[in-house]
Protein backbone atom coordinates (compact mmCIF):
# COMPACT_ATOMS: atom_id res chain seq x y z
CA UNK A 1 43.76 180.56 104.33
CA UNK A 2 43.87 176.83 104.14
CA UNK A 3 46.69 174.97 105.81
CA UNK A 4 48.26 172.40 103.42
CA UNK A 5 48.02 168.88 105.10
CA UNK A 6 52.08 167.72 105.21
CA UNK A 7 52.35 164.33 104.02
CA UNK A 8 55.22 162.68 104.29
CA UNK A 9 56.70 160.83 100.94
CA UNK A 10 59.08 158.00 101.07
CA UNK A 11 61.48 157.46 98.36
CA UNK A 12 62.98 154.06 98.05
CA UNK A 13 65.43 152.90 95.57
CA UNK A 14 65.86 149.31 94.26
CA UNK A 15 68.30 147.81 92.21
CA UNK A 16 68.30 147.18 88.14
CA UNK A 17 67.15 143.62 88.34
CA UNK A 18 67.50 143.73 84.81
CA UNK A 19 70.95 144.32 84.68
CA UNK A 20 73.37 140.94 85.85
CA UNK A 21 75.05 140.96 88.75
CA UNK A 22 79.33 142.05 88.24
CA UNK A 23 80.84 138.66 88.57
CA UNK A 24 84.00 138.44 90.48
CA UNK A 25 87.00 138.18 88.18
CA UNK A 26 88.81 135.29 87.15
CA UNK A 27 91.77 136.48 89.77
CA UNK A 28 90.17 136.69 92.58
CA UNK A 29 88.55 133.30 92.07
CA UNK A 30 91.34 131.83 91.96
CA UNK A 31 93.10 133.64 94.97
CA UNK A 32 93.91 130.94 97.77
CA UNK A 33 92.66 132.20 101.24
CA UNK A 34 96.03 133.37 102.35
CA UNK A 35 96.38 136.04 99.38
CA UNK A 36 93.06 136.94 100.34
CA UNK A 37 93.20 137.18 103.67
CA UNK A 38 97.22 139.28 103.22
CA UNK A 39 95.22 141.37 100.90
CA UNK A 40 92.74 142.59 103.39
CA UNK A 41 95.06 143.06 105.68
CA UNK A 42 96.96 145.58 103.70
CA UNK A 43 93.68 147.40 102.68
CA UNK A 44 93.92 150.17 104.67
CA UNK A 45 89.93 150.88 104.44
CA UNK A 46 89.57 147.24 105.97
CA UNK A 47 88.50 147.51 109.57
CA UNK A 48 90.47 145.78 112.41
CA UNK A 49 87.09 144.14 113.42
CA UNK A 50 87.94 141.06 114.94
CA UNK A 51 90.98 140.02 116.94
CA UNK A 52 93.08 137.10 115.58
CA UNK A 53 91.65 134.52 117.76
CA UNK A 54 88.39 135.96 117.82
CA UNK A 55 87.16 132.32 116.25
CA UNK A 56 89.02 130.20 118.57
CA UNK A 57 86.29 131.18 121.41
CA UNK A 58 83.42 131.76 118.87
CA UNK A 59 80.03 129.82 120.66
CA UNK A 60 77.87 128.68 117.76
CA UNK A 61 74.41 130.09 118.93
CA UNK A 62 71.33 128.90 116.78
CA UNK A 63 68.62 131.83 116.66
CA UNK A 64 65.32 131.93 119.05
CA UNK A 65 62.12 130.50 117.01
CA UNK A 66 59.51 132.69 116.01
CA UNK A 67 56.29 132.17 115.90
CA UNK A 68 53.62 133.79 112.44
CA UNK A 69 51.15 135.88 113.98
CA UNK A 70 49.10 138.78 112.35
CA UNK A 71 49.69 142.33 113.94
CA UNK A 72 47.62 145.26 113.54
CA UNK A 73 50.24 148.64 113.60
CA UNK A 74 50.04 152.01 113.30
CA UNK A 75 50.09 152.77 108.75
CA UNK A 76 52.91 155.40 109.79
CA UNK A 77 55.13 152.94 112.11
CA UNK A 78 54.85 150.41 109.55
CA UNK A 79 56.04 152.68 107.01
CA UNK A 80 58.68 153.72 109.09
CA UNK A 81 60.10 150.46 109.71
CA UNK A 82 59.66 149.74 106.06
CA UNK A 83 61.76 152.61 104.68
CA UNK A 84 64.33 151.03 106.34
CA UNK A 85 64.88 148.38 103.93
CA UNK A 86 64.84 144.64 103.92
CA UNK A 87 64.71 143.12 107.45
CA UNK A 88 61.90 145.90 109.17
CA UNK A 89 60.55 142.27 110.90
CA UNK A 90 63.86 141.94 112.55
CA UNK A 91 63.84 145.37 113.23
CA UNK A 92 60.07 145.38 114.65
CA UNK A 93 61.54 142.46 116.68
CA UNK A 94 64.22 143.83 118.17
CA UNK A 95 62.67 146.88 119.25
CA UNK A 96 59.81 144.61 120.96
CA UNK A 97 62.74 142.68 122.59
CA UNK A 98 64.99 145.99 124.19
CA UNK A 99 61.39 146.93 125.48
CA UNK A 100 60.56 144.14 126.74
CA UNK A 101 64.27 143.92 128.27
CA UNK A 102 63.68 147.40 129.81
CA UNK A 103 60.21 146.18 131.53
CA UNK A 104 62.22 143.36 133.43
CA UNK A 105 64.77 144.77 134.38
CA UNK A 106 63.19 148.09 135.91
CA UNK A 107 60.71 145.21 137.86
CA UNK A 108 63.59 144.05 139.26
């Protein structure tokens, strides 16, 4: 009996381009900040992410360069990372970085 080689399928779903993007309504364009920012407040699925003077400390950081190179990777890994969605670079990058992060500080 032959064994079946198990391939694994990715499925990925994109938008309708073809259909317009819902355009905010004439009311809420016309909201000032305050009404919006009272309305979120009484949403109750609206997260309590930042503290109210979470921008009075803010530090503007600018992002690290990066430099174009051409990698060679694993057809599976890049898939991987590619199923993800938009942004597998960043990803890819990040996991170089907490590796890289690891390295130092178990030399240390």
């Amino acid at each position: 009996m032959k064994e079946k080689s198990m391939q694994e399928h990715t499925v990925r779903y994109r938008p309708d381009r073809s259909k317009p993007e819902p355009r905010m309504s004439d009311m809420a364009q016309n909201m000032s900040e305050d009404e919006v920012m009272r309305r979120a407040a009484d949403d109750p699925d609206m997260p309590d992410i930042l503290a109210p003077d979470f921008w009075d400390h803010a530090e503007i950081v600018s992002p690290a360069s990066k430099n174009q190179i051409t990698l060679r990777l694993d057809a599976e890994l890049l898939d991987w990372f590619k199923a993800g969605g938009k942004g597998y670079q960043t990803r890819i990058n990040a996991v170089l970085r907490s590796y890289v992060k690891a390295q130092k500080k178990a030399a240390e």
